[in-house]
PDB file of N, CA and C in Angstrom:
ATOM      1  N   UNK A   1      -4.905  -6.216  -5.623  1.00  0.00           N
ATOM      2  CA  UNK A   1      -5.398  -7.526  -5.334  1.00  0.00           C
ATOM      3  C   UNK A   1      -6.385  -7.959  -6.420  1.00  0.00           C
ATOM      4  N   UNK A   2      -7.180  -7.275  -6.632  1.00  0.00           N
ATOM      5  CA  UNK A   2      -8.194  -7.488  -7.994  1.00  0.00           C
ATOM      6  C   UNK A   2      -8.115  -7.606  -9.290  1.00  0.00           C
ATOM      7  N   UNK A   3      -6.697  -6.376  -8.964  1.00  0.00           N
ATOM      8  CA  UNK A   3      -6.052  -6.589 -10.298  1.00  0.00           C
ATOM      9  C   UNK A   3      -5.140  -7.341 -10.961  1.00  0.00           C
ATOM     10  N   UNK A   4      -4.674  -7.890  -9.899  1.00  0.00           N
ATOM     11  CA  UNK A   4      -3.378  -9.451 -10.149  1.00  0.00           C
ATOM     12  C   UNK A   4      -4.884 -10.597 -10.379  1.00  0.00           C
ATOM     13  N   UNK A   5      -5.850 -10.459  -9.447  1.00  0.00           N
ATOM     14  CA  UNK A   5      -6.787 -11.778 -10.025  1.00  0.00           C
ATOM     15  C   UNK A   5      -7.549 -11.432 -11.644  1.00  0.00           C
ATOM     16  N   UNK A   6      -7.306 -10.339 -11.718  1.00  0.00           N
ATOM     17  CA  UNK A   6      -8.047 -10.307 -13.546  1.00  0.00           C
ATOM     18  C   UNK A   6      -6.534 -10.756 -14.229  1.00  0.00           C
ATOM     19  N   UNK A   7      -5.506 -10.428 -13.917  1.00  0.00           N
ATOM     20  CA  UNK A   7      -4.624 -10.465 -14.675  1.00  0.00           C
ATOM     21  C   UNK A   7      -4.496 -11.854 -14.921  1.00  0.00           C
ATOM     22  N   UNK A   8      -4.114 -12.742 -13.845  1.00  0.00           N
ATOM     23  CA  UNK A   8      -4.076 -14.302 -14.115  1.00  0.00           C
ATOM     24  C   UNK A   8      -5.240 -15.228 -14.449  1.00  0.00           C
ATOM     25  N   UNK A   9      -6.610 -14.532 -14.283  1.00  0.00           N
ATOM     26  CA  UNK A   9      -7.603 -14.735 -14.871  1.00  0.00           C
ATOM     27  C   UNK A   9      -7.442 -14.679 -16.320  1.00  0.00           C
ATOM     28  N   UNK A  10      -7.185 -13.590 -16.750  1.00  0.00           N
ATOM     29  CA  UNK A  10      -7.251 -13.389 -18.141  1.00  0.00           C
ATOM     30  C   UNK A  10      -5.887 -14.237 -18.494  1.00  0.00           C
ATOM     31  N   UNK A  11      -5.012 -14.905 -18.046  1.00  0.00           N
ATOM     32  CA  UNK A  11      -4.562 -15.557 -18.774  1.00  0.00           C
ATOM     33  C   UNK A  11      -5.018 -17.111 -18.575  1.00  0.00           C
ATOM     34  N   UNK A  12      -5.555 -17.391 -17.862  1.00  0.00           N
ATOM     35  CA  UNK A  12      -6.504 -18.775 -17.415  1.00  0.00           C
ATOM     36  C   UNK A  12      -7.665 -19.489 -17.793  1.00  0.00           C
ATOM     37  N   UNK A  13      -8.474 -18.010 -18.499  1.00  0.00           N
ATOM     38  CA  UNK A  13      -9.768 -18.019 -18.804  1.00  0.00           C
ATOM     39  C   UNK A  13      -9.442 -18.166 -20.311  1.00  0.00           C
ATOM     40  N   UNK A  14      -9.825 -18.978 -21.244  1.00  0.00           N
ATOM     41  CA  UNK A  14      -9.526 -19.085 -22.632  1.00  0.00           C
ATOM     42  C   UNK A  14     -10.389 -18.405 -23.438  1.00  0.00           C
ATOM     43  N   UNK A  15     -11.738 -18.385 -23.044  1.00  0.00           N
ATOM     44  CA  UNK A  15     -13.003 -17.925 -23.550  1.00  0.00           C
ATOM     45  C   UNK A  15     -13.769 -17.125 -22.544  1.00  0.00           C
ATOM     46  N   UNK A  16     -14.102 -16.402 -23.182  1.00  0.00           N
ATOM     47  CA  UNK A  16     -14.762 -15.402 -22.100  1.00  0.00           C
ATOM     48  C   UNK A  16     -14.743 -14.086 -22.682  1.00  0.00           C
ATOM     49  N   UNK A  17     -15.720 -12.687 -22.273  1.00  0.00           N
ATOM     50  CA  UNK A  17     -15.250 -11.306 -22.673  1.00  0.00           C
ATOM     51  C   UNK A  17     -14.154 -10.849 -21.555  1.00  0.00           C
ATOM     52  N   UNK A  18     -13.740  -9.726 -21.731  1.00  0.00           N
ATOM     53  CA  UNK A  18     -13.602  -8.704 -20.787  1.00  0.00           C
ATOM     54  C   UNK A  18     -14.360  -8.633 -19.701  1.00  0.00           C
ATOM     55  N   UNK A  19     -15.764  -8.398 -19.823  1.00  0.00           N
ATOM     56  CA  UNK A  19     -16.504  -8.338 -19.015  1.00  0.00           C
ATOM     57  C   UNK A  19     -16.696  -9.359 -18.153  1.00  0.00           C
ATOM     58  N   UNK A  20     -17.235 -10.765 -18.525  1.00  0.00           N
ATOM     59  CA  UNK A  20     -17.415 -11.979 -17.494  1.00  0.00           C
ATOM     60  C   UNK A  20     -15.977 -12.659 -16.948  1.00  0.00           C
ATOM     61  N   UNK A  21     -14.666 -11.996 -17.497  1.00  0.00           N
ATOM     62  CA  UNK A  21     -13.295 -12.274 -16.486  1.00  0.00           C
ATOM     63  C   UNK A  21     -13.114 -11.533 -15.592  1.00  0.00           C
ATOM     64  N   UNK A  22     -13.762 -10.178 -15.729  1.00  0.00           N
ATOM     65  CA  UNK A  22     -13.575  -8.826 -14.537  1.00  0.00           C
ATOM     66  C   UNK A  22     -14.530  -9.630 -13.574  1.00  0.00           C
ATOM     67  N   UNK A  23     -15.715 -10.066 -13.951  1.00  0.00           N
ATOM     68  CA  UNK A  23     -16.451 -10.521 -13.075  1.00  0.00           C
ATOM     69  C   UNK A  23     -16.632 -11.870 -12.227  1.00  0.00           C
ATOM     70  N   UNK A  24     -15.854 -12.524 -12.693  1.00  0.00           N
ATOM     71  CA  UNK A  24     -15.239 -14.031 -12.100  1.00  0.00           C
ATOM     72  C   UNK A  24     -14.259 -13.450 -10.922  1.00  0.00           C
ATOM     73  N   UNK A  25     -13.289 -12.718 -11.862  1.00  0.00           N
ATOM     74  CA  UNK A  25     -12.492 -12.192 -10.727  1.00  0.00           C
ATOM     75  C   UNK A  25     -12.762 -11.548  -9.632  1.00  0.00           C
ATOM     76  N   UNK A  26     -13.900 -10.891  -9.365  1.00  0.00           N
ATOM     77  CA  UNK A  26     -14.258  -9.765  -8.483  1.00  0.00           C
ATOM     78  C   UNK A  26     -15.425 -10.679  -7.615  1.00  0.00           C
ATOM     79  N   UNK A  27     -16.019 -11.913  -7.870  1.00  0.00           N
ATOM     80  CA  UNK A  27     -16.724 -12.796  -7.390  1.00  0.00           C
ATOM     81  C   UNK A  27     -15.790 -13.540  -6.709  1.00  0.00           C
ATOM     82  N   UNK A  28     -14.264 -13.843  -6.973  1.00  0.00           N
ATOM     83  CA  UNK A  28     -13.316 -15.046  -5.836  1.00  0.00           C
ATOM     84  C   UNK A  28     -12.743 -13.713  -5.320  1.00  0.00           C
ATOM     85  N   UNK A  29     -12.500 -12.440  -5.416  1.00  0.00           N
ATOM     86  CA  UNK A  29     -11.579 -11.808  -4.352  1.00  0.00           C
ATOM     87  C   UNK A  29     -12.605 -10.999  -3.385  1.00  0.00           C
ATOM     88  N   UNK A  30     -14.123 -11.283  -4.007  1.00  0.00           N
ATOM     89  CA  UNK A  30     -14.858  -9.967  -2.987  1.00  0.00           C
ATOM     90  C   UNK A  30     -14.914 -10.290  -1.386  1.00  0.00           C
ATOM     91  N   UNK A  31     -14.627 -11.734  -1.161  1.00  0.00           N
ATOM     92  CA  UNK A  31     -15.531 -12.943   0.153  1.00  0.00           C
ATOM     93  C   UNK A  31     -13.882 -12.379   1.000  1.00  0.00           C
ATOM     94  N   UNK A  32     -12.591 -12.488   0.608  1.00  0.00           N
ATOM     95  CA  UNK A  32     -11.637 -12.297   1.106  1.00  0.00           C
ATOM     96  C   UNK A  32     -11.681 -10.786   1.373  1.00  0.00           C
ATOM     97  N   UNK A  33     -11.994  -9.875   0.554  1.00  0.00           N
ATOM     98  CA  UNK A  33     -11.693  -8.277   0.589  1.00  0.00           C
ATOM     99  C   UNK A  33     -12.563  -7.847   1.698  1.00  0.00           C
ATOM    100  N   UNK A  34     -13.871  -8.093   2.082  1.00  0.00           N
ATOM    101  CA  UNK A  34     -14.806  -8.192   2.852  1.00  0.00           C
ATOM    102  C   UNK A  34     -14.664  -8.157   4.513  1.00  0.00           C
ATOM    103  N   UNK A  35     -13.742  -9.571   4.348  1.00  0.00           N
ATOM    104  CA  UNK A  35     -13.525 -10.219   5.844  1.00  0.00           C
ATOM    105  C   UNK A  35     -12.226  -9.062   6.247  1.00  0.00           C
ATOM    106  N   UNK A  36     -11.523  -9.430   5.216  1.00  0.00           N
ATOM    107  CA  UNK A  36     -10.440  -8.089   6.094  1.00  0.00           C
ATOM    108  C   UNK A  36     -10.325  -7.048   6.187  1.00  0.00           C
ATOM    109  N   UNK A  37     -10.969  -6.429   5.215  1.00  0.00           N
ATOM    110  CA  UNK A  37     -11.900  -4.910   5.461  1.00  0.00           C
ATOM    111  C   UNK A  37     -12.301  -4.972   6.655  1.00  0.00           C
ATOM    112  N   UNK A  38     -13.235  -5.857   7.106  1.00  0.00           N
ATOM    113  CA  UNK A  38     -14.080  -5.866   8.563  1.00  0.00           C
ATOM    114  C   UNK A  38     -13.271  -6.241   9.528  1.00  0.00           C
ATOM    115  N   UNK A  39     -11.970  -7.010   9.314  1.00  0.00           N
ATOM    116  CA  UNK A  39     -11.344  -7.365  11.089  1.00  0.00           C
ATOM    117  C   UNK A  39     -10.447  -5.859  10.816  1.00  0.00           C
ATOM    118  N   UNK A  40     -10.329  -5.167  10.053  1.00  0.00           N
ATOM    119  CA  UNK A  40      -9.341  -3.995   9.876  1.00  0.00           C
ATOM    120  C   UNK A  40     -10.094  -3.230  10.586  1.00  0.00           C
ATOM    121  N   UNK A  41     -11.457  -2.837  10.389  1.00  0.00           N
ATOM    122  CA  UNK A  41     -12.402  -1.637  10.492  1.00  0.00           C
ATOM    123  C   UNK A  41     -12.237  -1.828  12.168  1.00  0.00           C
ATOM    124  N   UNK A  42     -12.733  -3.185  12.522  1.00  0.00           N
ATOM    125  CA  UNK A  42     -13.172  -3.506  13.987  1.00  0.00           C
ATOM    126  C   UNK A  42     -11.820  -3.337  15.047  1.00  0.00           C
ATOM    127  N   UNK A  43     -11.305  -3.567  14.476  1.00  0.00           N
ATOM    128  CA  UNK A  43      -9.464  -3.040  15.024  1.00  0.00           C
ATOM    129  C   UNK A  43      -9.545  -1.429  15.118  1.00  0.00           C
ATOM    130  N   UNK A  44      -9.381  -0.825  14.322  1.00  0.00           N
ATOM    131  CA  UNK A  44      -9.579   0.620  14.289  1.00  0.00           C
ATOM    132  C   UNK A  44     -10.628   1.164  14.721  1.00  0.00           C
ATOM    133  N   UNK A  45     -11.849   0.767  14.583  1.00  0.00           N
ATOM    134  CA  UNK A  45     -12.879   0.999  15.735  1.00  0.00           C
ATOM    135  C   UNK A  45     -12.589   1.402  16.898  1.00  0.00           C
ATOM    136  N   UNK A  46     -11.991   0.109  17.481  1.00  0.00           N
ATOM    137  CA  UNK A  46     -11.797  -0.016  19.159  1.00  0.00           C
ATOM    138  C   UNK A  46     -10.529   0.845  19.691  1.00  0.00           C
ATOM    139  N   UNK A  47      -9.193   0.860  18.517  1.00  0.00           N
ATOM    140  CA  UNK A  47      -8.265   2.279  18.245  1.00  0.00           C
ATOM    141  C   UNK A  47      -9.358   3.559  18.966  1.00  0.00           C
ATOM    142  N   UNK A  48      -9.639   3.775  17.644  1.00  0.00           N
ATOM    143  CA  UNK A  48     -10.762   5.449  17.856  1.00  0.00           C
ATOM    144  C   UNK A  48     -11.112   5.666  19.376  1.00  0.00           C
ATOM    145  N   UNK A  49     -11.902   4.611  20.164  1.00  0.00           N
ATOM    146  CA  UNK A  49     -13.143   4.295  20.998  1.00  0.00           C
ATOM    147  C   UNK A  49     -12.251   4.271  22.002  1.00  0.00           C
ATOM    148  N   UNK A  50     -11.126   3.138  22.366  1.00  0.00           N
ATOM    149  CA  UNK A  50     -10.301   3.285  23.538  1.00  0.00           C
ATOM    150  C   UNK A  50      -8.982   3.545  23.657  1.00  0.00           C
ATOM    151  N   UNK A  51      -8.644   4.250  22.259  1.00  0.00           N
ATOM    152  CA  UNK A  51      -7.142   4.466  22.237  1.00  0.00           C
ATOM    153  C   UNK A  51      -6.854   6.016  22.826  1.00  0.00           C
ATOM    154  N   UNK A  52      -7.532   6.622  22.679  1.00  0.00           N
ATOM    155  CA  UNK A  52      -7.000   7.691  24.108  1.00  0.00           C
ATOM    156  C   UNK A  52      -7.016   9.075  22.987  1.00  0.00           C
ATOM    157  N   UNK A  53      -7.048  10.075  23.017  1.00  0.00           N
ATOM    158  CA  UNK A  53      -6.713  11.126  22.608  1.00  0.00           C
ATOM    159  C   UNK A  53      -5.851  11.655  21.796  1.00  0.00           C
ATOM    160  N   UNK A  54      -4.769  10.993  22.081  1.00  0.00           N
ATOM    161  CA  UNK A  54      -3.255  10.783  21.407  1.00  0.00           C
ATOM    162  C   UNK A  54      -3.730  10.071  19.830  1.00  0.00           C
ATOM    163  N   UNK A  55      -4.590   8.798  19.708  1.00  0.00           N
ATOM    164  CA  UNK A  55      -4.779   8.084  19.245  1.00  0.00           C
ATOM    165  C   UNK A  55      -6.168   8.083  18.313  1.00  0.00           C
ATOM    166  N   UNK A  56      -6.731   9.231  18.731  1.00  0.00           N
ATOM    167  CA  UNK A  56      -8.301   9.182  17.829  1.00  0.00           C
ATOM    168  C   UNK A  56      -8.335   9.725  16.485  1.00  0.00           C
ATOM    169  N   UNK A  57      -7.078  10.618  16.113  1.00  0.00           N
ATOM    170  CA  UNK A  57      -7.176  10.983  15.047  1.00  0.00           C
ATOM    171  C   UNK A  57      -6.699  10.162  14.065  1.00  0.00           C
ATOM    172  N   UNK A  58      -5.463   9.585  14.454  1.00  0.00           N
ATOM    173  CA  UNK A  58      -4.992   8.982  13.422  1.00  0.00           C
ATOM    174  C   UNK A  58      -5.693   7.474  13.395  1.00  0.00           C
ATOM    175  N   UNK A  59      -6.774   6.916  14.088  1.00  0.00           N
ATOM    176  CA  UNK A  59      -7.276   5.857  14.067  1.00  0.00           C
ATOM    177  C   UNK A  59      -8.490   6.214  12.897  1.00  0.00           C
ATOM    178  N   UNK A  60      -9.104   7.497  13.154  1.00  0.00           N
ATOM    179  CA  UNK A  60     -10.269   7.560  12.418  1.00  0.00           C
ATOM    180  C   UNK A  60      -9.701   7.818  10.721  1.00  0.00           C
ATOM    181  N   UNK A  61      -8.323   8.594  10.460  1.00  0.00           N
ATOM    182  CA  UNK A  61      -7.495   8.901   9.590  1.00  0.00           C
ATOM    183  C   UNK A  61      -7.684   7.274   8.805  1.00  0.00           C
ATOM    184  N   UNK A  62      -7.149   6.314   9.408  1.00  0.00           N
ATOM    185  CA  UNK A  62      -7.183   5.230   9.143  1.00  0.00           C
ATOM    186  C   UNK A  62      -8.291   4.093   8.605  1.00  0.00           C
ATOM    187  N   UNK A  63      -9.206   4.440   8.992  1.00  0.00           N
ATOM    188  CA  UNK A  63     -10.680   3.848   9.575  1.00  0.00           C
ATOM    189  C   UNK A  63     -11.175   4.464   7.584  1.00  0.00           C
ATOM    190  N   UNK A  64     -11.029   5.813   7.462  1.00  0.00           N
ATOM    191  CA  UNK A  64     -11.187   6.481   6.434  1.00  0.00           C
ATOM    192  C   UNK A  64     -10.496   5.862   4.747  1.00  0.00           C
ATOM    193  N   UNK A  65      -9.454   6.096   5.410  1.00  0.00           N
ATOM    194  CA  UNK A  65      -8.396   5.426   4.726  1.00  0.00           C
ATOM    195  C   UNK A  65      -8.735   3.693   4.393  1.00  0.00           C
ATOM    196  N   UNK A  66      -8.900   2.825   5.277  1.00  0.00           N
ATOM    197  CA  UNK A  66      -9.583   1.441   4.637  1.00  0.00           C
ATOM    198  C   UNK A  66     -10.999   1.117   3.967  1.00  0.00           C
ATOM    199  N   UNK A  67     -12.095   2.319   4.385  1.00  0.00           N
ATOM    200  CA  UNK A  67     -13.240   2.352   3.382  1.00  0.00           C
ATOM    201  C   UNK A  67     -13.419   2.971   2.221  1.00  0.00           C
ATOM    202  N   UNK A  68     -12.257   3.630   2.158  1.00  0.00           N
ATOM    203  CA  UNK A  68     -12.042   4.186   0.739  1.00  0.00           C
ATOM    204  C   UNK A  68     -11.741   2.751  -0.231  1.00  0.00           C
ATOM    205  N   UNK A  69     -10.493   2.514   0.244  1.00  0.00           N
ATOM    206  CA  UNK A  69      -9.531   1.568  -0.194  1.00  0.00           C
ATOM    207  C   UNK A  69     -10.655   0.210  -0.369  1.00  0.00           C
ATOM    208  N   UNK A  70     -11.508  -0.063   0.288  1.00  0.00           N
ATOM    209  CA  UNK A  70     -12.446  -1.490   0.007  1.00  0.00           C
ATOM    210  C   UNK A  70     -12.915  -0.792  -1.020  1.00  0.00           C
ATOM    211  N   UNK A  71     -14.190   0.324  -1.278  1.00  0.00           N
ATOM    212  CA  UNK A  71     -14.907   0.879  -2.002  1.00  0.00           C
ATOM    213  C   UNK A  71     -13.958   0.539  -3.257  1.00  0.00           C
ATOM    214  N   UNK A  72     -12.868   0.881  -3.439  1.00  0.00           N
ATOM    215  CA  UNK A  72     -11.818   1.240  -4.795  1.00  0.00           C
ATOM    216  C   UNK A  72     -12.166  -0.289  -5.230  1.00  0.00           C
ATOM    217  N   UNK A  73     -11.246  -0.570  -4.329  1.00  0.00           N
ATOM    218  CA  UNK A  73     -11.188  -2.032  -4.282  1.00  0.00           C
ATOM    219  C   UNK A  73     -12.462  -2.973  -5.484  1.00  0.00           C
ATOM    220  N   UNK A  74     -13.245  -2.406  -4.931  1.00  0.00           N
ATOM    221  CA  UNK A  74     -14.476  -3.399  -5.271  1.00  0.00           C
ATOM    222  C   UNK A  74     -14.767  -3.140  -6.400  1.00  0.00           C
ATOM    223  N   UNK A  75     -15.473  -1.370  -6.443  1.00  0.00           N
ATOM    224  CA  UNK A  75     -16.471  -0.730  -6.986  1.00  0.00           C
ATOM    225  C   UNK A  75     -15.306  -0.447  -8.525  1.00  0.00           C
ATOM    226  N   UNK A  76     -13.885   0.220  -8.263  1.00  0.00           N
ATOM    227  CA  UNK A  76     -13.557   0.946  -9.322  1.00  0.00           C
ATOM    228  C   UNK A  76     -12.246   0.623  -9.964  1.00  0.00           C
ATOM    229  N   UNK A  77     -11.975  -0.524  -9.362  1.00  0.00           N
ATOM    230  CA  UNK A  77     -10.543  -1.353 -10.021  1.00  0.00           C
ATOM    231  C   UNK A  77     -11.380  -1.876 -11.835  1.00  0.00           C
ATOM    232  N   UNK A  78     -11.774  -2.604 -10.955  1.00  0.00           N
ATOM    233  CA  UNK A  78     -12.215  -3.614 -12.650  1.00  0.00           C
ATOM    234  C   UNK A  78     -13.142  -2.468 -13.759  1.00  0.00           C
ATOM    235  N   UNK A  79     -13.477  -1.352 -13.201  1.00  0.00           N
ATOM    236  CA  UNK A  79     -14.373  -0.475 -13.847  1.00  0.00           C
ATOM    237  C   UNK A  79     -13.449   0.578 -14.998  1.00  0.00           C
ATOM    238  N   UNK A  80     -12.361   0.788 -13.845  1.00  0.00           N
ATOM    239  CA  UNK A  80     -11.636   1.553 -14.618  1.00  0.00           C
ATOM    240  C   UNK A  80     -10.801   0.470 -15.623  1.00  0.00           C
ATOM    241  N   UNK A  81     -10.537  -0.638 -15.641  1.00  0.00           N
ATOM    242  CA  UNK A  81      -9.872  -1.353 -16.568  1.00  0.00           C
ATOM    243  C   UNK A  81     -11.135  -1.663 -18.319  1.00  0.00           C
ATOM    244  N   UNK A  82     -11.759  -1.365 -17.645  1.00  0.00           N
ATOM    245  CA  UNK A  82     -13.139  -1.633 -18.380  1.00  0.00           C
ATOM    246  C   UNK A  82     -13.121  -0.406 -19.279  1.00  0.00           C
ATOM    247  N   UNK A  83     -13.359   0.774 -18.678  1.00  0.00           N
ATOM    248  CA  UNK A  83     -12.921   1.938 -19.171  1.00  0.00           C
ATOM    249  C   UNK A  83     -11.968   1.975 -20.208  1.00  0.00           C
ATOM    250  N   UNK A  84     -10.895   1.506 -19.892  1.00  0.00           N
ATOM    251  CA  UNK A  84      -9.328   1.853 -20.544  1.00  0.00           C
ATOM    252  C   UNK A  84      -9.506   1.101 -21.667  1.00  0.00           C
ATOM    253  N   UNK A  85     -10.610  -0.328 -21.724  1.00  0.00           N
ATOM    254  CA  UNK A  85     -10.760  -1.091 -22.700  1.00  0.00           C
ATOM    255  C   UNK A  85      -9.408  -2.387 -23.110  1.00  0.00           C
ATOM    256  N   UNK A  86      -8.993  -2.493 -21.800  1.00  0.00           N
ATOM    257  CA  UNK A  86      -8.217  -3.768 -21.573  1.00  0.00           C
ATOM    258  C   UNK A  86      -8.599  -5.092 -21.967  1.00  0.00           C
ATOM    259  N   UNK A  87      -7.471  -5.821 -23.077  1.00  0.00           N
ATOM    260  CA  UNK A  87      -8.062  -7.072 -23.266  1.00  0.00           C
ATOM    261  C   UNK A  87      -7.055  -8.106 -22.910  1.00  0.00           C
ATOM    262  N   UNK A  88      -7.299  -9.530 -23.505  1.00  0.00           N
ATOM    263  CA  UNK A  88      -5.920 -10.555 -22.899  1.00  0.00           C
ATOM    264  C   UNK A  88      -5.088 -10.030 -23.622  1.00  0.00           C
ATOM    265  N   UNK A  89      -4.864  -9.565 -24.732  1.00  0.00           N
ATOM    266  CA  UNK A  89      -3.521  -9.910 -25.600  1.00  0.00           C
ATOM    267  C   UNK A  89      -2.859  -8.529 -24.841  1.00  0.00           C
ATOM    268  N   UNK A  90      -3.567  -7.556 -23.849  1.00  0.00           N
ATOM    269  CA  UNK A  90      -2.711  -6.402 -23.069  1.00  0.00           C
ATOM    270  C   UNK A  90      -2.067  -6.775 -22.033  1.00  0.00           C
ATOM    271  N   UNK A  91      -2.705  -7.791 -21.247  1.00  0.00           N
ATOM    272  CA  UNK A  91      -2.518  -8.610 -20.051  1.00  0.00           C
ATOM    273  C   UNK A  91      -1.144  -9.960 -20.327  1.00  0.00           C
ATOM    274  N   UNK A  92      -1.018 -10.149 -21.104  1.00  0.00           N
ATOM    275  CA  UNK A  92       0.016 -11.106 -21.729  1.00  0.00           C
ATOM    276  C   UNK A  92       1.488 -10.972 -21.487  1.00  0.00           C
ATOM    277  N   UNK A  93       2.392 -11.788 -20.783  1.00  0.00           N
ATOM    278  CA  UNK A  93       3.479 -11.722 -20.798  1.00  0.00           C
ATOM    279  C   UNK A  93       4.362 -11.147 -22.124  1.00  0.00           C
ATOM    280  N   UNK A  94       5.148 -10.378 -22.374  1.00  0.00           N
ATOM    281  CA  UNK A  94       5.615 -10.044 -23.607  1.00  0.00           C
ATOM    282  C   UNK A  94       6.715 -11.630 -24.134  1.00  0.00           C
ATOM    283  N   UNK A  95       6.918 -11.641 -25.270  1.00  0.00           N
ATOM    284  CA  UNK A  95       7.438 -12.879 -25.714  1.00  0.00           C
ATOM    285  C   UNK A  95       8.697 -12.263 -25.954  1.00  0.00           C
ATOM    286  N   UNK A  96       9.645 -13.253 -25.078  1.00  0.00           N
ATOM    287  CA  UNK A  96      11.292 -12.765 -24.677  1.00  0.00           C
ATOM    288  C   UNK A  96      11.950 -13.124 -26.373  1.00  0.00           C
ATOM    289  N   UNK A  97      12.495 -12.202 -26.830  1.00  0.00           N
ATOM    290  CA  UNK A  97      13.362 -12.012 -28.163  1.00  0.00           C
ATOM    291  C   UNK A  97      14.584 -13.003 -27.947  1.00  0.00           C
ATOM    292  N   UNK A  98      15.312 -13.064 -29.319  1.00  0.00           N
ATOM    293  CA  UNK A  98      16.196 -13.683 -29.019  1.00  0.00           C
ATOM    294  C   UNK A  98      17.408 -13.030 -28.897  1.00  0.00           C
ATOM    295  N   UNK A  99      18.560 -13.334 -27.355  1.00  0.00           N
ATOM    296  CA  UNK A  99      19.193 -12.924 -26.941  1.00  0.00           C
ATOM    297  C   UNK A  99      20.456 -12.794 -27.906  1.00  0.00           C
ATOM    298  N   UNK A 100      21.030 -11.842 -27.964  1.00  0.00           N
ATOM    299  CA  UNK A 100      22.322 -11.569 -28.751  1.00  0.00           C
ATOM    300  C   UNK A 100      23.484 -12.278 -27.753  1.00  0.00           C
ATOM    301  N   UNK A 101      24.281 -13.443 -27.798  1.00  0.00           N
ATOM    302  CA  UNK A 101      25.238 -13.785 -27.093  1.00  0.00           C
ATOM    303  C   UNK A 101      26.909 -12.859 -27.368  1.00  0.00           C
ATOM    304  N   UNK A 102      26.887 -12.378 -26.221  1.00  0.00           N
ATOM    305  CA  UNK A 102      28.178 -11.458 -26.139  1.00  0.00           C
ATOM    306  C   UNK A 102      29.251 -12.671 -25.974  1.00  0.00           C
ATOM    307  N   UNK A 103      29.968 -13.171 -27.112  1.00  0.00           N
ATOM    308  CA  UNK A 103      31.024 -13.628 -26.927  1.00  0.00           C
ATOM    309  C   UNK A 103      32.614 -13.005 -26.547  1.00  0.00           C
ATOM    310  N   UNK A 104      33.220 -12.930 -25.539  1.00  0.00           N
ATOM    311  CA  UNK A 104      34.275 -12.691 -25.341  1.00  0.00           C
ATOM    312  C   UNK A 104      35.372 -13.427 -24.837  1.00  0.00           C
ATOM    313  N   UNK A 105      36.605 -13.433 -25.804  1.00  0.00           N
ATOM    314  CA  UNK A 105      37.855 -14.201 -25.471  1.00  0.00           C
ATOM    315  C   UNK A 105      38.797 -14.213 -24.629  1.00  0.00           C
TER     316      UNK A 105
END
């Protein structure tokens, strides 16, 4: 999710580093990542709490599993692209060659 918004960022943004497009991007997807992190958590909560025995492990399994996934989300998507030293001209559609036409009679 963060990473499709840097991607079309970086092709949107004309001027800018690396750095202040990771961070545009991670400022419009954090308000969305947030809210559904939290109706996810509060769902699985009430899983854990009144889903019965049958149901507590793999709720908390889960519960685990979506605070990882926000944390990534947030903290280590755009960090690790940062890392790798990603710029636009990596992010760029490749420019389609010209097609050899197979003529046949």
């Amino acid at each position: 999710m963060v990473s499709d918004r840097i991607r079309e960022n970086f092709r949107k943004v004309r001027k800018g580093t690396p750095e202040e497009i990771m961070n545009i991007s991670l400022n419009q997807t954090l308000g969305r990542t947030i809210v559904t992190s939290l109706t996810t958590l509060l769902v699985l909560t009430a899983l854990a709490v009144f889903g019965g025995e049958l149901i507590h492990g793999f709720a908390i399994a889960l519960l685990i599993g979506v605070l990882v996934g926000t944390y990534s989300s947030i903290y280590v998507a755009a960090n690790v692209l940062l890392a790798m030293g990603v710029c636009k001209e990596d992010l760029m559609p490749p420019e389609k060659e010209d097609e050899e036409v197979d003529e046949r009679p």
